[in-house]
C-alpha atoms as a PDB file:
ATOM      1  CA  UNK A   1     -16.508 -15.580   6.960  1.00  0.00           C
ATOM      2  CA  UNK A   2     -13.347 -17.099   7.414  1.00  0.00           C
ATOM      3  CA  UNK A   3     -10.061 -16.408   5.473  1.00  0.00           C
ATOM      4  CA  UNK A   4      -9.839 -19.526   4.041  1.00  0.00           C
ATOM      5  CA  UNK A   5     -13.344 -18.577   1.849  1.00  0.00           C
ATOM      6  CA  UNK A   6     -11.236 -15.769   0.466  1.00  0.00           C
ATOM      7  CA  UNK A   7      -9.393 -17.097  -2.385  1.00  0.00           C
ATOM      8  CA  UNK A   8      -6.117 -16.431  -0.984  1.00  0.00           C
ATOM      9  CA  UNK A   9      -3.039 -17.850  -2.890  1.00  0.00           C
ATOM     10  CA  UNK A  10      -1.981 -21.033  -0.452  1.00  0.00           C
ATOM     11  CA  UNK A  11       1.248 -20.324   0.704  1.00  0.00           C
ATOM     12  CA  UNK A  12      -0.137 -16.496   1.669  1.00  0.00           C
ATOM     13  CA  UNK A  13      -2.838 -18.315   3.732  1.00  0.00           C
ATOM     14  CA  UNK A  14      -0.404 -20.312   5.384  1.00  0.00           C
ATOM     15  CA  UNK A  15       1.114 -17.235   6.586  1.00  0.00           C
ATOM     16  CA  UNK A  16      -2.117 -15.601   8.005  1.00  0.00           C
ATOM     17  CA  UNK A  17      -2.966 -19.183   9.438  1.00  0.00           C
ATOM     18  CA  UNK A  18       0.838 -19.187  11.066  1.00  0.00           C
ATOM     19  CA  UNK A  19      -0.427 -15.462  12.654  1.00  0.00           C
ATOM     20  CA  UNK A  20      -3.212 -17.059  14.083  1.00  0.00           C
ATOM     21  CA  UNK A  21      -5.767 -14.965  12.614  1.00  0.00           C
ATOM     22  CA  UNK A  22      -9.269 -16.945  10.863  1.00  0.00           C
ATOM     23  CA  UNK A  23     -11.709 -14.583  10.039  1.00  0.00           C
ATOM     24  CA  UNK A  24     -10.903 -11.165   8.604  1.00  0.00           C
ATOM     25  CA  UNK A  25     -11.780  -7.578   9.389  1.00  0.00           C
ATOM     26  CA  UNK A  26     -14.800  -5.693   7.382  1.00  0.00           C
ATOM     27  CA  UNK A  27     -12.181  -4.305   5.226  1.00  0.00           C
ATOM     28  CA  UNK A  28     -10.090  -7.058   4.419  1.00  0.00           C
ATOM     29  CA  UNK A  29     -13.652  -9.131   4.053  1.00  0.00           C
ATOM     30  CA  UNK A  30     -14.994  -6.609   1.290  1.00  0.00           C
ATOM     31  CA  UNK A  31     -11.869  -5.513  -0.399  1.00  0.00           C
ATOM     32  CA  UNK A  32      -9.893  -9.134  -0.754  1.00  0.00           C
ATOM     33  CA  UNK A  33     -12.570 -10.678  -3.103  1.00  0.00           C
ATOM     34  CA  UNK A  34     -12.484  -7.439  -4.936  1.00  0.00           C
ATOM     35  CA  UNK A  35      -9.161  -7.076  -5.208  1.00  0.00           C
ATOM     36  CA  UNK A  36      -8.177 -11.129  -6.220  1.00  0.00           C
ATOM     37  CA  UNK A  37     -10.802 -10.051  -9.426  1.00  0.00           C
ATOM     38  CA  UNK A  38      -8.866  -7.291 -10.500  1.00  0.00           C
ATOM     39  CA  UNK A  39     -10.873  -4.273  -9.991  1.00  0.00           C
ATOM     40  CA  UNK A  40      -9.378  -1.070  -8.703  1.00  0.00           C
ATOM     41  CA  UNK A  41     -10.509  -0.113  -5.220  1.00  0.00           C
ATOM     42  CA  UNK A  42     -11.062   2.778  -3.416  1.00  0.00           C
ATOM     43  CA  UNK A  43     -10.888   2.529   0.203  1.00  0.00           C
ATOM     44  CA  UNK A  44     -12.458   4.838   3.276  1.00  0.00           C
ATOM     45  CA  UNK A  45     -10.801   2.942   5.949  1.00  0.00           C
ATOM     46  CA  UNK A  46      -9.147   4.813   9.070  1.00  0.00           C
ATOM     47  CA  UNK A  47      -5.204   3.421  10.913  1.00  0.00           C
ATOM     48  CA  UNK A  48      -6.188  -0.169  12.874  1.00  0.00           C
ATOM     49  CA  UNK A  49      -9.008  -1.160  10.407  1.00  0.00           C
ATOM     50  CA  UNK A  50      -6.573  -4.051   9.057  1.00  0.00           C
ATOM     51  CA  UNK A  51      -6.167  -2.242   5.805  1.00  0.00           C
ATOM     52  CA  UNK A  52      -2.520  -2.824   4.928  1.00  0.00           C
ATOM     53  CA  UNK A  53      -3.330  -6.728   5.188  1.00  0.00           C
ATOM     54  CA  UNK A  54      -6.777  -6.097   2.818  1.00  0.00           C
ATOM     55  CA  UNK A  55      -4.173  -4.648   0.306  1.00  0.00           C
ATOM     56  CA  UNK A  56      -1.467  -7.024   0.847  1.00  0.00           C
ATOM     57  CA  UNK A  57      -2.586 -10.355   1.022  1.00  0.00           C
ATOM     58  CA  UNK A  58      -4.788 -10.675  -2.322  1.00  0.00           C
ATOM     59  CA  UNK A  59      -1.518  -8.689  -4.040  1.00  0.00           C
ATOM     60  CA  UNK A  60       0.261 -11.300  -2.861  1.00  0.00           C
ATOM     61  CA  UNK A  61      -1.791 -13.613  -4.081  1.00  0.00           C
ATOM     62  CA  UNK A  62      -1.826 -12.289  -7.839  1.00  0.00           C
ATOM     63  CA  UNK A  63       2.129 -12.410  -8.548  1.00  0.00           C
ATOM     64  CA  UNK A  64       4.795 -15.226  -9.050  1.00  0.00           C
ATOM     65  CA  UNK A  65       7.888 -14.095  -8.387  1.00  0.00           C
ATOM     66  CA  UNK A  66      10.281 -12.840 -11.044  1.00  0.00           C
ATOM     67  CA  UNK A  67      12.602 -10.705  -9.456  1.00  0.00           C
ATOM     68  CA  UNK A  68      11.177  -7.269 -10.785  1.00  0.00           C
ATOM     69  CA  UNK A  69       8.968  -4.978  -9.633  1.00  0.00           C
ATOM     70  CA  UNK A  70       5.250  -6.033  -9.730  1.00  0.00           C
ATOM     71  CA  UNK A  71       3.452  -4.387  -6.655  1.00  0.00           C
ATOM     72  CA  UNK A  72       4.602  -0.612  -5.862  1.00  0.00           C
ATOM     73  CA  UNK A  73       3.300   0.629  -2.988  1.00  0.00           C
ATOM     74  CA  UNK A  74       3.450   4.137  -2.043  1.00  0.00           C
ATOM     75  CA  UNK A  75       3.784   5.664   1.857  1.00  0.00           C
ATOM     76  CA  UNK A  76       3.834   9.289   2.923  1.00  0.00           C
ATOM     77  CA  UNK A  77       6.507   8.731   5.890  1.00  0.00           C
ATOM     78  CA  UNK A  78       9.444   6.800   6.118  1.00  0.00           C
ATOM     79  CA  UNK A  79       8.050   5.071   9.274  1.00  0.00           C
ATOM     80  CA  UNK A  80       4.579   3.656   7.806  1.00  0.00           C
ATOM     81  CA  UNK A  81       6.684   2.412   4.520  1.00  0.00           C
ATOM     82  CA  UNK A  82       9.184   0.517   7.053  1.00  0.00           C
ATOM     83  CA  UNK A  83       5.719  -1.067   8.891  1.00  0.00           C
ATOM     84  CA  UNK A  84       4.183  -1.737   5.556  1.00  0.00           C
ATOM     85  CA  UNK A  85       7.192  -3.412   4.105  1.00  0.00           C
ATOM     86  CA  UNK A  86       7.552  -5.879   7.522  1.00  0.00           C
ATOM     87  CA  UNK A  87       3.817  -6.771   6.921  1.00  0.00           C
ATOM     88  CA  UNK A  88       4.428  -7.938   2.741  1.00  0.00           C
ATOM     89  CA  UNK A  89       7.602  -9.729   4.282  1.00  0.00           C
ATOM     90  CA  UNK A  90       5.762 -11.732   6.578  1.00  0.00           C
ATOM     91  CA  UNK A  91       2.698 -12.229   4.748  1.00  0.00           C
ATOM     92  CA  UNK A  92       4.545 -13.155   1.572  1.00  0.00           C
ATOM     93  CA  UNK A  93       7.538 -15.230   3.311  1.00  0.00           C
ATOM     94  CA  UNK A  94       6.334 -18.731   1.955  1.00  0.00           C
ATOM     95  CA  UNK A  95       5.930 -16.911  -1.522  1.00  0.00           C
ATOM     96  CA  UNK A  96       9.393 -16.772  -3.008  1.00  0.00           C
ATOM     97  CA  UNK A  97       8.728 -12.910  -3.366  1.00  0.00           C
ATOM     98  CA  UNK A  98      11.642 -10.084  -2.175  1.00  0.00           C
ATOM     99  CA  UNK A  99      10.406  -6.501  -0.861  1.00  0.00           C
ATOM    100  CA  UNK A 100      12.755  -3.388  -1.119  1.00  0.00           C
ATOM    101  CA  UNK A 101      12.116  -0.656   1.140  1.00  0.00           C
ATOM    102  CA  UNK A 102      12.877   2.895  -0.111  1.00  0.00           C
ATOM    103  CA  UNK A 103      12.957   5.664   1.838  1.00  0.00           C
ATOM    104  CA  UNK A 104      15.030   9.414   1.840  1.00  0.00           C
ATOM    105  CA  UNK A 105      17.013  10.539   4.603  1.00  0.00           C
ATOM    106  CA  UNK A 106      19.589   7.508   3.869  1.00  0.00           C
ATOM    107  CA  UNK A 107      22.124   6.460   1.323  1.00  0.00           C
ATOM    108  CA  UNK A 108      21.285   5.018  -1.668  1.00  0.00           C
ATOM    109  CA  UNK A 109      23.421   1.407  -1.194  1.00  0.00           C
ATOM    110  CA  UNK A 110      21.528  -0.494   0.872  1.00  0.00           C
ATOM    111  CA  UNK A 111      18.493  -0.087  -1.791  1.00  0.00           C
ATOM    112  CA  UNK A 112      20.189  -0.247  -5.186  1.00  0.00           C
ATOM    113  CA  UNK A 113      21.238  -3.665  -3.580  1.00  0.00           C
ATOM    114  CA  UNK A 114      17.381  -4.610  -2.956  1.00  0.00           C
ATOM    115  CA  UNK A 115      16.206  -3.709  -6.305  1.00  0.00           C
ATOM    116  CA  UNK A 116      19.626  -5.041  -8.032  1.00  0.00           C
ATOM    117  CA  UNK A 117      18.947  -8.256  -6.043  1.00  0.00           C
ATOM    118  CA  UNK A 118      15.299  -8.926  -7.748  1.00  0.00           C
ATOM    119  CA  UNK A 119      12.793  -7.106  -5.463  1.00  0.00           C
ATOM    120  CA  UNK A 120       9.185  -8.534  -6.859  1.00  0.00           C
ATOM    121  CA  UNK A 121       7.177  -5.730  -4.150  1.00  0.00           C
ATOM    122  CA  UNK A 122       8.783  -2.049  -3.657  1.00  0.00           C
ATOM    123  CA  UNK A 123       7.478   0.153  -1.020  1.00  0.00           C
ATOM    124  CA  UNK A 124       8.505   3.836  -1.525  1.00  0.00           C
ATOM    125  CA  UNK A 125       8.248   7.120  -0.469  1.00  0.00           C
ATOM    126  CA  UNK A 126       7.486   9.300  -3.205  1.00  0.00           C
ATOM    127  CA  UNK A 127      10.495  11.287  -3.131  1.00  0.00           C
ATOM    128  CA  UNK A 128      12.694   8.982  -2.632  1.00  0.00           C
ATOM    129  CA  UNK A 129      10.881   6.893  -5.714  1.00  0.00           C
ATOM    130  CA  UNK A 130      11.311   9.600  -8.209  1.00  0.00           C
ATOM    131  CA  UNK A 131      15.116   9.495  -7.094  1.00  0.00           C
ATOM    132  CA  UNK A 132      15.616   5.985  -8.022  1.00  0.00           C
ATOM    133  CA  UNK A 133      13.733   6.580 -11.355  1.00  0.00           C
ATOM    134  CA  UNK A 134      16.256   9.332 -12.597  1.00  0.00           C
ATOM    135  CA  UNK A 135      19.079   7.029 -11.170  1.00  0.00           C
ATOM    136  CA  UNK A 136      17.591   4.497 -13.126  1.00  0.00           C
ATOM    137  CA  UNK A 137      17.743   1.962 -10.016  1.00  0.00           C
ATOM    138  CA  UNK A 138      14.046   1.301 -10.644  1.00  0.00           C
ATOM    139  CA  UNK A 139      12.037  -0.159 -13.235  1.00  0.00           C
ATOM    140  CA  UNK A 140       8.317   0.457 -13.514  1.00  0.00           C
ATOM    141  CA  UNK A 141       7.674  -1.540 -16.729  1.00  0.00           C
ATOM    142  CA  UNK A 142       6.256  -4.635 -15.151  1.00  0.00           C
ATOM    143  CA  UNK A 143       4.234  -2.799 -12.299  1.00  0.00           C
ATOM    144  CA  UNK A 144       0.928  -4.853 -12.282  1.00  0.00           C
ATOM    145  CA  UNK A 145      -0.813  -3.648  -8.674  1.00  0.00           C
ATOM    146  CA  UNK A 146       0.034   0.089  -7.464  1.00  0.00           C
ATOM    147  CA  UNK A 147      -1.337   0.957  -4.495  1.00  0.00           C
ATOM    148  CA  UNK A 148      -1.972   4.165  -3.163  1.00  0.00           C
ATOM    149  CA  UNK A 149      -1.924   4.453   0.964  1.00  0.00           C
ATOM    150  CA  UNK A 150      -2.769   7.221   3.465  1.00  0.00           C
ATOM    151  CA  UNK A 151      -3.240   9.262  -0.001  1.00  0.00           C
ATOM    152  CA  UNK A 152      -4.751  12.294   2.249  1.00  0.00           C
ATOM    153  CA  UNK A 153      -1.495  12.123   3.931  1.00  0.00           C
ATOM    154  CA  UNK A 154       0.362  12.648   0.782  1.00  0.00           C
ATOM    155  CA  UNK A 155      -2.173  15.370  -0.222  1.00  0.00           C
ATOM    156  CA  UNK A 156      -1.218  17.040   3.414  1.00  0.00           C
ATOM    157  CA  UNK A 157       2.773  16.781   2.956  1.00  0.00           C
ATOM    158  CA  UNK A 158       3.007  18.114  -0.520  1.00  0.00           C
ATOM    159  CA  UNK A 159       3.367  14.990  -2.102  1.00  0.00           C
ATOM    160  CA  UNK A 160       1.073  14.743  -4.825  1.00  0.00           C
ATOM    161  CA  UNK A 161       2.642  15.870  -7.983  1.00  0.00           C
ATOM    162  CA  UNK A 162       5.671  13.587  -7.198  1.00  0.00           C
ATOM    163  CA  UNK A 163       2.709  10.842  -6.982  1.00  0.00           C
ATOM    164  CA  UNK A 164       1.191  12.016 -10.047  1.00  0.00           C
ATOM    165  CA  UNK A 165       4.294  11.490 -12.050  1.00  0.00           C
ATOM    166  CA  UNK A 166       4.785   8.144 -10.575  1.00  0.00           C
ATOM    167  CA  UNK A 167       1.780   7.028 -11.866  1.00  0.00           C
ATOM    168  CA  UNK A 168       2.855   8.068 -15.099  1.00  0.00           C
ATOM    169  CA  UNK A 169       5.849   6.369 -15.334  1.00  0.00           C
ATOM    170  CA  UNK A 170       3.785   3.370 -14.052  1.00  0.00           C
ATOM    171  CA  UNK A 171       1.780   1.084 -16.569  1.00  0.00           C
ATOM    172  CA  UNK A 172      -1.449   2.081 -17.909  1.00  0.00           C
ATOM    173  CA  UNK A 173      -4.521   0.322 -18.609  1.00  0.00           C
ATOM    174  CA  UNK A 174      -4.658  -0.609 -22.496  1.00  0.00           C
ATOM    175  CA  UNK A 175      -4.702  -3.118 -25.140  1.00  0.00           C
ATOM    176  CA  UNK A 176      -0.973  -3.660 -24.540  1.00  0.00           C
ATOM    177  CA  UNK A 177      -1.451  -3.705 -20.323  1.00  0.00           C
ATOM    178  CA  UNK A 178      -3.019  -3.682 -17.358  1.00  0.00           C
ATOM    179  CA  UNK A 179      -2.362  -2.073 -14.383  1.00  0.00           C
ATOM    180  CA  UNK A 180      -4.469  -2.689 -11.122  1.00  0.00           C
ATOM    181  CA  UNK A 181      -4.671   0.571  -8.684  1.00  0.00           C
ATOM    182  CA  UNK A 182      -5.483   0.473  -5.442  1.00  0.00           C
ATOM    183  CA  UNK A 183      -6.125   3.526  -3.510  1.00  0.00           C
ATOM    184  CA  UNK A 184      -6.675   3.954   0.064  1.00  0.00           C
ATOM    185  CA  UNK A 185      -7.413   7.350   2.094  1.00  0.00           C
ATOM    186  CA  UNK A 186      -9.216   8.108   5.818  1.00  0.00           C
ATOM    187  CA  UNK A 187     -10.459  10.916   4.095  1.00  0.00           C
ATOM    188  CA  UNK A 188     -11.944  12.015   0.944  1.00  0.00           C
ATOM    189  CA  UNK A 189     -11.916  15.916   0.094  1.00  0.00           C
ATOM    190  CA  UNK A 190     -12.629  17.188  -3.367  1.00  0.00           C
ATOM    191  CA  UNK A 191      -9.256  17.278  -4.137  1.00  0.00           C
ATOM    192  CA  UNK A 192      -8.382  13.976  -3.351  1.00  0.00           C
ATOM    193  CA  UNK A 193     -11.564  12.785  -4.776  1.00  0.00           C
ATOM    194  CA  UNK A 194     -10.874  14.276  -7.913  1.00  0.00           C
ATOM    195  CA  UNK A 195      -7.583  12.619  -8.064  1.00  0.00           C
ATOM    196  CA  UNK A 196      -9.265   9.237  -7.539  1.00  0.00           C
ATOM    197  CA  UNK A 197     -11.205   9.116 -10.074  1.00  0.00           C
ATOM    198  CA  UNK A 198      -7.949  10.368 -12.475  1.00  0.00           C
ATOM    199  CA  UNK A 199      -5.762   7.320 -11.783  1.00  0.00           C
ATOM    200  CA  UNK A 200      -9.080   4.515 -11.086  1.00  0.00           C
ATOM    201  CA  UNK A 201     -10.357   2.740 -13.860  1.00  0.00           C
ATOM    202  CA  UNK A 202     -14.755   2.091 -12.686  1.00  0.00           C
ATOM    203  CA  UNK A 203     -13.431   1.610  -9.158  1.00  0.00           C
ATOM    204  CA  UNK A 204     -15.172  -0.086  -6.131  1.00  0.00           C
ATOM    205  CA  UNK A 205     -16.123   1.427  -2.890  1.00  0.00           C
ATOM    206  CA  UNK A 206     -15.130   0.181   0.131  1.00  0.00           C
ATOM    207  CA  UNK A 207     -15.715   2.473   3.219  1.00  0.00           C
ATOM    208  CA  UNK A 208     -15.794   1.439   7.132  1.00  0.00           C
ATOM    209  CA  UNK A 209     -17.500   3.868   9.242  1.00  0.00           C
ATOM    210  CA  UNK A 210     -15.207   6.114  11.472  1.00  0.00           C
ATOM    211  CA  UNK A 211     -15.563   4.883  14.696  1.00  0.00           C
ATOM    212  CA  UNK A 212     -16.554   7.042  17.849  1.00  0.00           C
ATOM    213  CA  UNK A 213     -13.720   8.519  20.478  1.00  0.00           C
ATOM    214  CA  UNK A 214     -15.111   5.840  23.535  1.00  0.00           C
ATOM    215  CA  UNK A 215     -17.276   7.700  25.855  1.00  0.00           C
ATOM    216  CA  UNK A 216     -14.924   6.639  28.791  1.00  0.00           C
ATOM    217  CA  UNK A 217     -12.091   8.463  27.460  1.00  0.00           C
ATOM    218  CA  UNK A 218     -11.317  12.351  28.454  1.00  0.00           C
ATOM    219  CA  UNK A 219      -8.730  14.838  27.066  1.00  0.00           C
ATOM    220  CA  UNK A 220      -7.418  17.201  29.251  1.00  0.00           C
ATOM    221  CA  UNK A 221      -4.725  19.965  27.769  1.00  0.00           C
ATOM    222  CA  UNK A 222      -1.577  21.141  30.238  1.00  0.00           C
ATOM    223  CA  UNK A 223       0.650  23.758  29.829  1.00  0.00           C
ATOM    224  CA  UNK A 224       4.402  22.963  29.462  1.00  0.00           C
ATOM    225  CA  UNK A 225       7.412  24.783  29.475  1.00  0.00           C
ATOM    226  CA  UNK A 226       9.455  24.074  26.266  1.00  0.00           C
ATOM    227  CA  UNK A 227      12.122  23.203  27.926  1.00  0.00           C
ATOM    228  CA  UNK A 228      10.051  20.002  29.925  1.00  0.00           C
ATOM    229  CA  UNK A 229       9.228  19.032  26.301  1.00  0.00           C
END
């Protein structure tokens, strides 16, 4: 399969075609149809899979821009929301579309600027998030794709009531509107499991087998002074 069978919006294509990539990974192969027909997906997929491309190119694909808020995407560290955010700005350069990056540990200027600007994707830590939400910096009302990433992470750093209440500040699905969700995890404990199938709507399964520590490779653990840290 090649990614031109995908049913990628053009001018995303053109940007994976500019990358020099043709045919995609097993995620990106079963969760871009699924995703370009709306369904909410749950994905098993581990760091180096190609996963934040499965998510963000068929997203991508779905919106126009309008300068607000239509794909939220939610990181547990400050470091995978900056990589995520460089990977919707390249993929989505030819689209018209802005991305904000929010993140804590920084002033608010540089952001309120972003989202005052017209930012059509927002990728967010969850703390920082809520922030802008009682600031009233951020607007949730035309949210059409929220996607969930490295949700075990969140589970691990505390993070999931702050998620919880962003998804209930975010769009429903009902007669009135639709929200797509999108929810991506390495790992799938009760807990998390459980909060799947809360915020998915008859989601669809897409899991790529953990792959094997290579046979060639061989840990070794050495004592070191704290100091020589």
């Amino acid at each position: 399969m090649r990614f031109d069978e995908l049913g990628l919006k053009e001018t995303v294509l053109e940007a994976v075609t500019e990358s020099g990539y043709e045919s995609p990974t097993p995620i990106q192969a079963q969760a871009i149809p699924l995703i370009l027909d709306g369904k909410d997906v749950i994905g098993a997929s581990q760091t180096g899979t190609g996963k934040t491309a499965a998510f963000a190119l068929p997203s991508l694909s779905k919106i126009e821009p309008i300068g607000k808020p239509q794909i939220l995407v939610l990181e547990p560290t400050r470091e995978l929301a900056d990589q995520v955010a460089e990977q919707f700005l390249h993929y989505g350069k030819k689209t018209g579309c802005k991305v904000a990056l929010l993140y804590g540990g920084v002033g608010h200027g540089k952001q309120d600027e972003q989202l005052k600007e017209g930012a059509d994707i927002v990728v967010a830590t969850p703390g920082r998030l809520v922030d802008h939400f009682y600031r009233g910096t951020m607007k949730f009302k035309e949210i059409k794709i929220l996607i969930l990433d490295e949700v075990d992470r969140m589970l691990d750093m505390g993070f999931l009531p702050q998620v919880r209440k962003i998804i209930n500040i975010c769009p429903w699905n009902n007669e009135e509107q639709t929200r797509q969700t999108l929810f991506f995890s390495a790992t799938m404990p009760p807990v998390i499991a459980g909060f799947a199938e809360w915020c998915l709507t008859d989601p669809e399964k897409v899991e790529i087998a953990r792959r094997e520590v290579a046979a060639t490779v061989s840990h070794a653990f050495f004592p070191v002074a704290m100091t020589q840290r």
